[in-house]
N, C-alpha and C. Protein backbone atom coordinates (compact mmCIF):
# COMPACT_ATOMS: atom_id res chain seq x y z
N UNK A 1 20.03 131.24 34.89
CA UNK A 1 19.80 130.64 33.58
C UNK A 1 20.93 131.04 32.65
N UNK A 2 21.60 130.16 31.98
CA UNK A 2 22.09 130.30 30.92
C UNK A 2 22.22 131.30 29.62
N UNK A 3 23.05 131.20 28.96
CA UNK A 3 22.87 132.17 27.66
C UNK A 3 22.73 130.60 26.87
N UNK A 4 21.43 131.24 25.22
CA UNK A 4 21.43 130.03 24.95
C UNK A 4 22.94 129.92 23.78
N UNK A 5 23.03 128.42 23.51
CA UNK A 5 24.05 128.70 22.26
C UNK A 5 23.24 129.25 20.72
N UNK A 6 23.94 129.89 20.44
CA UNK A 6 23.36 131.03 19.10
C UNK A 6 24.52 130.04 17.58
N UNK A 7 23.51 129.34 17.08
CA UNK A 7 23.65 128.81 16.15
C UNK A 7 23.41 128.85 14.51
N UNK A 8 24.27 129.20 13.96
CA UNK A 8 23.81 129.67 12.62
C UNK A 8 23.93 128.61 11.69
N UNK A 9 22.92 128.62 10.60
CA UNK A 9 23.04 127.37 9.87
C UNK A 9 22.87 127.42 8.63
N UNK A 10 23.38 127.43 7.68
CA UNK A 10 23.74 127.63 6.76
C UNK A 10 23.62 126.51 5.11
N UNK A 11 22.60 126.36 4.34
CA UNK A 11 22.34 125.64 3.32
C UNK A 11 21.56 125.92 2.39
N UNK A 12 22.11 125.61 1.19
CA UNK A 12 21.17 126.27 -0.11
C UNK A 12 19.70 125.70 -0.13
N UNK A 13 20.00 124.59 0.16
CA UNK A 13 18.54 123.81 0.63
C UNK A 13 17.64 124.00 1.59
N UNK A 14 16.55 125.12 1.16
CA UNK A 14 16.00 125.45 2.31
C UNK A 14 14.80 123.98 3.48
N UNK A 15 15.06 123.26 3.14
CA UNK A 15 14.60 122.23 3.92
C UNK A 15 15.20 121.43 4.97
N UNK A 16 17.05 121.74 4.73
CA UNK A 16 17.74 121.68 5.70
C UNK A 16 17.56 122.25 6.94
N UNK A 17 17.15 123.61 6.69
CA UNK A 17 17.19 124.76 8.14
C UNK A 17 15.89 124.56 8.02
N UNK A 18 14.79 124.08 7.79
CA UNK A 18 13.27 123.86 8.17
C UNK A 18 13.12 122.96 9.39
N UNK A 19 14.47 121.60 8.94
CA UNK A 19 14.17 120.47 9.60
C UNK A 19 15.02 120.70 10.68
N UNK A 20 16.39 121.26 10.26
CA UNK A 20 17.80 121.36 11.70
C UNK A 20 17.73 122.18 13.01
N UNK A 21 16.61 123.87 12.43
CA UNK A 21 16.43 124.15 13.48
C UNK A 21 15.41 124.37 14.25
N UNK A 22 14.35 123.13 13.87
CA UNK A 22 13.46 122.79 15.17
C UNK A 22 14.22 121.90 16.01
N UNK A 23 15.13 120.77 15.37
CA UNK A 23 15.96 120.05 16.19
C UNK A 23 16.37 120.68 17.24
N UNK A 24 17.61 121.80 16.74
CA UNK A 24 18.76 122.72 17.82
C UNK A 24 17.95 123.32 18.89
N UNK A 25 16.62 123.81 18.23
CA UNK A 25 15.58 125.20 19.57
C UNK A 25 15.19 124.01 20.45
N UNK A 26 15.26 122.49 20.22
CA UNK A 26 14.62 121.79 20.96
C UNK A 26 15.56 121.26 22.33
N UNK A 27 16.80 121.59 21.75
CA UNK A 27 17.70 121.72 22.42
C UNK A 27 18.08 122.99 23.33
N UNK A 28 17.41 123.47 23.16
CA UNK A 28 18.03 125.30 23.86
C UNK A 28 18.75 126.12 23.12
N UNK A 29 18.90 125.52 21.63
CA UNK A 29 19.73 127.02 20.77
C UNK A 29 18.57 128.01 20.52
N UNK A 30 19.69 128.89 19.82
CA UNK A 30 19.01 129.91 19.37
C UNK A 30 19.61 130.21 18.41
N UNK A 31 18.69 129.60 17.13
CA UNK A 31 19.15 129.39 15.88
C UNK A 31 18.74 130.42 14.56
N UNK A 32 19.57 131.01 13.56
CA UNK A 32 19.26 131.67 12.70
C UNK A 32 19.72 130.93 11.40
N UNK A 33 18.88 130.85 10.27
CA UNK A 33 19.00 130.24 9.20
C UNK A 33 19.00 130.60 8.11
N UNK A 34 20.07 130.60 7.16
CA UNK A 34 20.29 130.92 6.19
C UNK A 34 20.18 130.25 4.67
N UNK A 35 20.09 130.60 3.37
CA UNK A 35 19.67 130.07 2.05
C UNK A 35 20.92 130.33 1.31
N UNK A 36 21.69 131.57 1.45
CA UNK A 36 22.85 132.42 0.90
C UNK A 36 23.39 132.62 1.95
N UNK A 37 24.88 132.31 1.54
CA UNK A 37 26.02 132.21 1.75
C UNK A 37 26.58 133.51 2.35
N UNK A 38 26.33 134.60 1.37
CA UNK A 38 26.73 135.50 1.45
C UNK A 38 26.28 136.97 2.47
N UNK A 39 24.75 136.46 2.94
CA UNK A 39 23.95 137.37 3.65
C UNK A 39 24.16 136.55 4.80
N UNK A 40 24.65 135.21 5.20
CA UNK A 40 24.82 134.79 6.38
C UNK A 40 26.13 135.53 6.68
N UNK A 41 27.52 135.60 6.09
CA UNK A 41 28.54 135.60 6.14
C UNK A 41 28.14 137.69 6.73
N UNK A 42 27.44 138.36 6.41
CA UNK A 42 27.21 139.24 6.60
C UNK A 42 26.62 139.66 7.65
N UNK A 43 25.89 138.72 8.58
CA UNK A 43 25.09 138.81 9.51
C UNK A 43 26.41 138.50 10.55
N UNK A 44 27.21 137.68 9.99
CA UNK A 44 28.28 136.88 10.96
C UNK A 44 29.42 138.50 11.24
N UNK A 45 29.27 138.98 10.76
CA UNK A 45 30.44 140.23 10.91
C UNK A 45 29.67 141.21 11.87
N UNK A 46 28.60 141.19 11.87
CA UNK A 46 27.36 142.06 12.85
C UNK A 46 27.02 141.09 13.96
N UNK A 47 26.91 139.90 14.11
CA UNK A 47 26.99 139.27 15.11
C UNK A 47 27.54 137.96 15.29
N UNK A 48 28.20 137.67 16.73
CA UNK A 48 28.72 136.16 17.01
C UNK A 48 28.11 135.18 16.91
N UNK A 49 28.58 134.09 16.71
CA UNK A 49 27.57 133.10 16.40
C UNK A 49 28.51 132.02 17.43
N UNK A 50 28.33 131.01 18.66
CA UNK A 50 29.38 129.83 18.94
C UNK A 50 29.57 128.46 17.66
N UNK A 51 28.31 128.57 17.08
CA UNK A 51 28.48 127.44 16.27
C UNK A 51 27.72 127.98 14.78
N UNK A 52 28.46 127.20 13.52
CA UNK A 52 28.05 127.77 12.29
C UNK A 52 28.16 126.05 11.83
N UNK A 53 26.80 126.08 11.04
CA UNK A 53 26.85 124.69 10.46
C UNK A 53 26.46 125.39 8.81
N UNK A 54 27.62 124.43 7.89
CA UNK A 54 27.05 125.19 6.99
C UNK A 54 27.77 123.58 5.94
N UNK A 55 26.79 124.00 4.93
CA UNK A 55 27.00 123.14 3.98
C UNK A 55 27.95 123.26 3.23
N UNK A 56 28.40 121.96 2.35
CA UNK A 56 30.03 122.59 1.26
C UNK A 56 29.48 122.59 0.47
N UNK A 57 28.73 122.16 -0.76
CA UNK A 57 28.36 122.53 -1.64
C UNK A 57 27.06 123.51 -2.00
N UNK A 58 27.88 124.73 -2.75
CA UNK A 58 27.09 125.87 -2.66
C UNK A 58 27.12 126.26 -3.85
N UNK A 59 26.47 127.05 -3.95
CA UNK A 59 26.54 127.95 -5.94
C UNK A 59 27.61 129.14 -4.96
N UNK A 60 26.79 130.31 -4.25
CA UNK A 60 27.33 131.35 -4.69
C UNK A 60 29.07 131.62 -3.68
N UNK A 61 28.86 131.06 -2.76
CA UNK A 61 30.01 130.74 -1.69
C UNK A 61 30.42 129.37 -1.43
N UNK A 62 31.28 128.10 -1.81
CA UNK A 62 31.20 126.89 -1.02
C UNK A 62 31.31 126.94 0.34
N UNK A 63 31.14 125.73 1.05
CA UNK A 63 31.58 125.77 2.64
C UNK A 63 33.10 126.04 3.07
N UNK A 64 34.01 125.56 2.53
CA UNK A 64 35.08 126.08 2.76
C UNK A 64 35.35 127.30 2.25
N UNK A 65 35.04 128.72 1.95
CA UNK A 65 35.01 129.69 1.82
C UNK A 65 34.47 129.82 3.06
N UNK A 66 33.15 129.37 3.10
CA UNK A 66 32.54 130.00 5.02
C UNK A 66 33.30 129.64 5.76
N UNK A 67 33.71 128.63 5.58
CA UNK A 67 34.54 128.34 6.91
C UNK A 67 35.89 129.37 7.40
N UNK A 68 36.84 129.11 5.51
CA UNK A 68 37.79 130.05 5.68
C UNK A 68 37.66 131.80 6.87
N UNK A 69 36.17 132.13 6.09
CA UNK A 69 35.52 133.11 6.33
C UNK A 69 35.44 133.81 8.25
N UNK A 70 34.89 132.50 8.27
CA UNK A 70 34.13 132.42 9.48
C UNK A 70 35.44 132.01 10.61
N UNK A 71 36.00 131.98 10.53
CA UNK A 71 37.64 131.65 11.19
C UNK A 71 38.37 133.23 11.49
N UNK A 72 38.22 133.80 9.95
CA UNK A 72 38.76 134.67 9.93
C UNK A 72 38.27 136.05 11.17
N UNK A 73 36.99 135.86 10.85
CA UNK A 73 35.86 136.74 11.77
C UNK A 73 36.26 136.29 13.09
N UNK A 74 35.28 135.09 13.55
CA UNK A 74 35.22 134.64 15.12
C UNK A 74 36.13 133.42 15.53
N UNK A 75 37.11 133.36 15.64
CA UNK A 75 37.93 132.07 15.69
C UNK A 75 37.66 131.22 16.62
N UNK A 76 36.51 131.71 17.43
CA UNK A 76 36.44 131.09 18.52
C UNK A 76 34.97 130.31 18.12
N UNK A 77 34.41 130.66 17.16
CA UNK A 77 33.63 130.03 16.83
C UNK A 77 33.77 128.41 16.33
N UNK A 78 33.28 127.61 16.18
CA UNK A 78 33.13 126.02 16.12
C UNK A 78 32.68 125.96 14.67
N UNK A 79 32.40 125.03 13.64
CA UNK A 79 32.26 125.12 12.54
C UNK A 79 32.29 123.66 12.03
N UNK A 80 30.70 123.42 11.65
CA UNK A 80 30.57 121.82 11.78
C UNK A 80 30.15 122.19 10.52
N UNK A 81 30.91 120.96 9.93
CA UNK A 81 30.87 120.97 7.87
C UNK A 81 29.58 119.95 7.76
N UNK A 82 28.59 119.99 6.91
CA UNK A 82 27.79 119.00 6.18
C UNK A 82 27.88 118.86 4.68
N UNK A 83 27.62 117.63 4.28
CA UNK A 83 27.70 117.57 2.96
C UNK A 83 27.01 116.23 2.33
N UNK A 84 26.30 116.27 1.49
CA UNK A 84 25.91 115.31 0.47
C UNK A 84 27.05 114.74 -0.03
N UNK A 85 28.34 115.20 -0.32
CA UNK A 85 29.07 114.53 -1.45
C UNK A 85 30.60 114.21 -0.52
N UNK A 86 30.42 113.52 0.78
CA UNK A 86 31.60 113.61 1.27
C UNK A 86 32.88 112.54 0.92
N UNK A 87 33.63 112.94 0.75
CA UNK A 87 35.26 112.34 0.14
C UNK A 87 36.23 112.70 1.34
N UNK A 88 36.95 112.10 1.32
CA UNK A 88 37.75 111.70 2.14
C UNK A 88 38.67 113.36 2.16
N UNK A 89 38.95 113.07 0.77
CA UNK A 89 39.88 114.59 0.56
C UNK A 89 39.22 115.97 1.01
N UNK A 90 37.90 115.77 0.90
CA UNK A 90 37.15 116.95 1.28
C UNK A 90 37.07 117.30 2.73
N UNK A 91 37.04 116.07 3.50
CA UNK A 91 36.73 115.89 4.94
C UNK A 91 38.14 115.79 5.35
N UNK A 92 39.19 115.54 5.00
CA UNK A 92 40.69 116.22 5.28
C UNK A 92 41.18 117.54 4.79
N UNK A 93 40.06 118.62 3.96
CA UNK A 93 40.57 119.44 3.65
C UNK A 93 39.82 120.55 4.64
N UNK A 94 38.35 120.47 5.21
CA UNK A 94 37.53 120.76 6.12
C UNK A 94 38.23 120.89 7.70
N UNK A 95 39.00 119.88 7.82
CA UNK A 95 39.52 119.34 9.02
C UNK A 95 40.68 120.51 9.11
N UNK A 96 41.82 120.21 7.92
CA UNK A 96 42.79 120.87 8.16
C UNK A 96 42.77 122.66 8.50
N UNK A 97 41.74 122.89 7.55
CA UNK A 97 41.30 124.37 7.67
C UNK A 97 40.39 124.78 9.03
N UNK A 98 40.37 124.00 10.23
CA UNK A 98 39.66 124.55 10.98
C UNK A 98 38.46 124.21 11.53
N UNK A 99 37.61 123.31 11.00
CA UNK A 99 36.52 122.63 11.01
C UNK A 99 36.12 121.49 12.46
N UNK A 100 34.89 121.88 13.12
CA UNK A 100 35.16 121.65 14.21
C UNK A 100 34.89 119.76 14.10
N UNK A 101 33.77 119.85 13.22
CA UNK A 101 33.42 118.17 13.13
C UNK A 101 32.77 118.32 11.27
N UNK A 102 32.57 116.73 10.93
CA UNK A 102 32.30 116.91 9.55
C UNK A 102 30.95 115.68 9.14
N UNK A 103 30.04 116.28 9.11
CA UNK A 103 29.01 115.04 8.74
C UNK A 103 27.96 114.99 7.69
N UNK A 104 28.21 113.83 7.28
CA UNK A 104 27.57 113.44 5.64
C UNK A 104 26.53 113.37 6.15
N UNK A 105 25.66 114.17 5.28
CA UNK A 105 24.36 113.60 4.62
C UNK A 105 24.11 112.38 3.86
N UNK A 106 22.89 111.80 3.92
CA UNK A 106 21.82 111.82 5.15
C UNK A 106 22.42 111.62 6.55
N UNK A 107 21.97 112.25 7.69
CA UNK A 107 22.41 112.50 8.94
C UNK A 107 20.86 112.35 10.02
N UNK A 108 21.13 111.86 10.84
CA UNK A 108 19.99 111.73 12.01
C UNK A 108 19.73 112.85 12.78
N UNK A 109 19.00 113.34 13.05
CA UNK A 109 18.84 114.56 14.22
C UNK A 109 20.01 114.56 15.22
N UNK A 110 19.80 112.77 15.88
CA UNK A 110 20.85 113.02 16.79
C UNK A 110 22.07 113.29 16.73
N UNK A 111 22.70 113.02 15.16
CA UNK A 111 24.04 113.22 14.79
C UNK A 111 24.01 114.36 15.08
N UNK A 112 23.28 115.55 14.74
CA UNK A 112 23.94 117.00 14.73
C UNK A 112 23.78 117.48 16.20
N UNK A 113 22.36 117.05 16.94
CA UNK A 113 22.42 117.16 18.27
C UNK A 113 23.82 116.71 18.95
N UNK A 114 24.62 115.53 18.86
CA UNK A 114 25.41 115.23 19.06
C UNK A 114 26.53 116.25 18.75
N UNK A 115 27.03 116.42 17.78
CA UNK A 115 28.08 117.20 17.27
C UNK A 115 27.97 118.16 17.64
N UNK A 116 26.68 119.30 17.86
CA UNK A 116 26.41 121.05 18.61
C UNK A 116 26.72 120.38 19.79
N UNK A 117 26.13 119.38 20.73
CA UNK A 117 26.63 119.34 21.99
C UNK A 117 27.70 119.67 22.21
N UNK A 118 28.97 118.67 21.94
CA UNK A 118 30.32 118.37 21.79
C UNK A 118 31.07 120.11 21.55
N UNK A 119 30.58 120.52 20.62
CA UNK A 119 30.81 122.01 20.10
C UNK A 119 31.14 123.21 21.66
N UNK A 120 29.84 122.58 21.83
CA UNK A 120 29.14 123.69 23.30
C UNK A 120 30.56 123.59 24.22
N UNK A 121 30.48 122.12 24.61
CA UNK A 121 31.26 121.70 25.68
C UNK A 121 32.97 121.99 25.07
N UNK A 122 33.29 121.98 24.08
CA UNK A 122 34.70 122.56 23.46
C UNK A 122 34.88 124.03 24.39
N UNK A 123 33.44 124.92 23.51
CA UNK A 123 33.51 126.29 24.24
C UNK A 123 33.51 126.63 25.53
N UNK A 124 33.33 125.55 26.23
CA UNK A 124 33.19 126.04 27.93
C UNK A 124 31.88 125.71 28.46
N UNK A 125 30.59 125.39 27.47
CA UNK A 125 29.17 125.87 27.84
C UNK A 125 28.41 124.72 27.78
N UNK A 126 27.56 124.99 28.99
CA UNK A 126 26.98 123.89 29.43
C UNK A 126 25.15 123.55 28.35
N UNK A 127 25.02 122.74 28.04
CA UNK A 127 23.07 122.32 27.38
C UNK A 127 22.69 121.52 28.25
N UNK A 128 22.40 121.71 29.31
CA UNK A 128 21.25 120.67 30.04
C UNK A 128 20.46 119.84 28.84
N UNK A 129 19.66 120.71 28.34
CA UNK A 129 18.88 120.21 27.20
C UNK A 129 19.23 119.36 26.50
N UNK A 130 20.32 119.41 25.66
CA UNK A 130 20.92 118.29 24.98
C UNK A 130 21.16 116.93 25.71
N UNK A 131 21.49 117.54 26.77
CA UNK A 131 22.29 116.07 27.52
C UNK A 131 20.58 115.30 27.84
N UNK A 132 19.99 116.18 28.45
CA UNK A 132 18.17 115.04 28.97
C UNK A 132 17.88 114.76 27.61
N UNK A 133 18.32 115.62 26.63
CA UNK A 133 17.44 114.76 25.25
C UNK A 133 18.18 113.47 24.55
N UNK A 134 19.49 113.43 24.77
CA UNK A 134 20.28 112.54 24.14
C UNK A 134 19.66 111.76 25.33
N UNK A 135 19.57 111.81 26.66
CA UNK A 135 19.58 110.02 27.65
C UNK A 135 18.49 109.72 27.47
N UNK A 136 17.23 110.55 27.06
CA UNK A 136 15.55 110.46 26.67
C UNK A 136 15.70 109.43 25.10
N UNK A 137 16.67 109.88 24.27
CA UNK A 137 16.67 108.69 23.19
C UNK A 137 17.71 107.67 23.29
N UNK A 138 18.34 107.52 24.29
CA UNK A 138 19.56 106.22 24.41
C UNK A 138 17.87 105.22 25.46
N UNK A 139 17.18 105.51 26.52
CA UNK A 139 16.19 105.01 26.73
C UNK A 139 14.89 104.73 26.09
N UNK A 140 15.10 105.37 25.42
CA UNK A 140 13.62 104.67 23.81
C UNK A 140 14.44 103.87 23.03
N UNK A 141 15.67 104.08 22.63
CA UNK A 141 16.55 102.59 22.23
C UNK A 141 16.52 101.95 22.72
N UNK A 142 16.93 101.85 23.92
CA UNK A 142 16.89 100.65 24.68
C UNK A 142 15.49 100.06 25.39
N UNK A 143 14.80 100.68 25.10
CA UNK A 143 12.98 100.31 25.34
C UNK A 143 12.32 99.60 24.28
N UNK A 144 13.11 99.94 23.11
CA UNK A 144 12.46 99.82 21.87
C UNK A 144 12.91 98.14 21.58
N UNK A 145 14.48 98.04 21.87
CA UNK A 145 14.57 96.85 21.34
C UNK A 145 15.92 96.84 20.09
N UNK A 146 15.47 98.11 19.29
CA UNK A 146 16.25 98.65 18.19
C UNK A 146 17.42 99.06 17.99
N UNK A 147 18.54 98.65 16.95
CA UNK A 147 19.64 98.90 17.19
C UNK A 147 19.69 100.54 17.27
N UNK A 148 20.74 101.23 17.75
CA UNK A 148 21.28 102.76 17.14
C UNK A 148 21.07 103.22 15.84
């Protein structure tokens, strides 16, 4: 058996990490969730994380501070940006600094399922899970009738 991927997630909005990480555990992560910026970024120096999803707009840290952050710490870590307010300049400034993928809100489950997959497989590491759950909803699409 596997190690699972250890996913940290990061948003002032605590309804983000209510909803994202039943998604990820449904997948096989093993997810820890954060409200502050700053007690995640603290947990991250005490332990590795492969993937950090964290939001850009923040009061007490923005996302590009975590990110900066979080680069600095685990470089090997992956680092998928979300955001309500995405601009072009923002999502080229995300990118340039390191950022593994970048996705606006509102976002579908499968988008981020999608993007941690992709993440995994960057690092070397395999999700069974992800992969039966993504072909389990490309076949209820295509059962359904319904576009993507």
């Amino acid at each position: 058996m596997s190690t699972p991927l250890r996913v940290m997630l990061i948003d002032d909005e605590p309804i983000v990490g209510k909803r994202l990480g039943p998604v990820l555990e449904k997948m096989g992560c093993q997810t820890e969730t954060f409200v502050e910026p700053a007690v995640a970024l603290n947990r991250l120096a005490e332990q590795e994380f492969d993937v950090v999803v964290t939001d850009i707009r923040m009061e007490e840290v923005d996302g590009i501070g975590v990110l900066e952050r979080v680069k600095a710490l685990s470089p090997r870590t992956k680092v998928i940006m979300i955001t309500g307010y995405a601009t072009l300049e923002v999502a080229h400034e995300a990118l340039a600094k390191g950022a593994f993928d970048f996705i606006a809100k509102p976002f579908e489950p499968r988008d981020m399922r999608q993007a941690v997959a992709k993440a995994a497989e960057a690092l070397g590491l395999q999700m069974p899970e992800a992969a039966a759950l993504m072909v389990e909803e490309i076949l209820l699409t295509e059962e359904s009738g319904l576009p993507e």
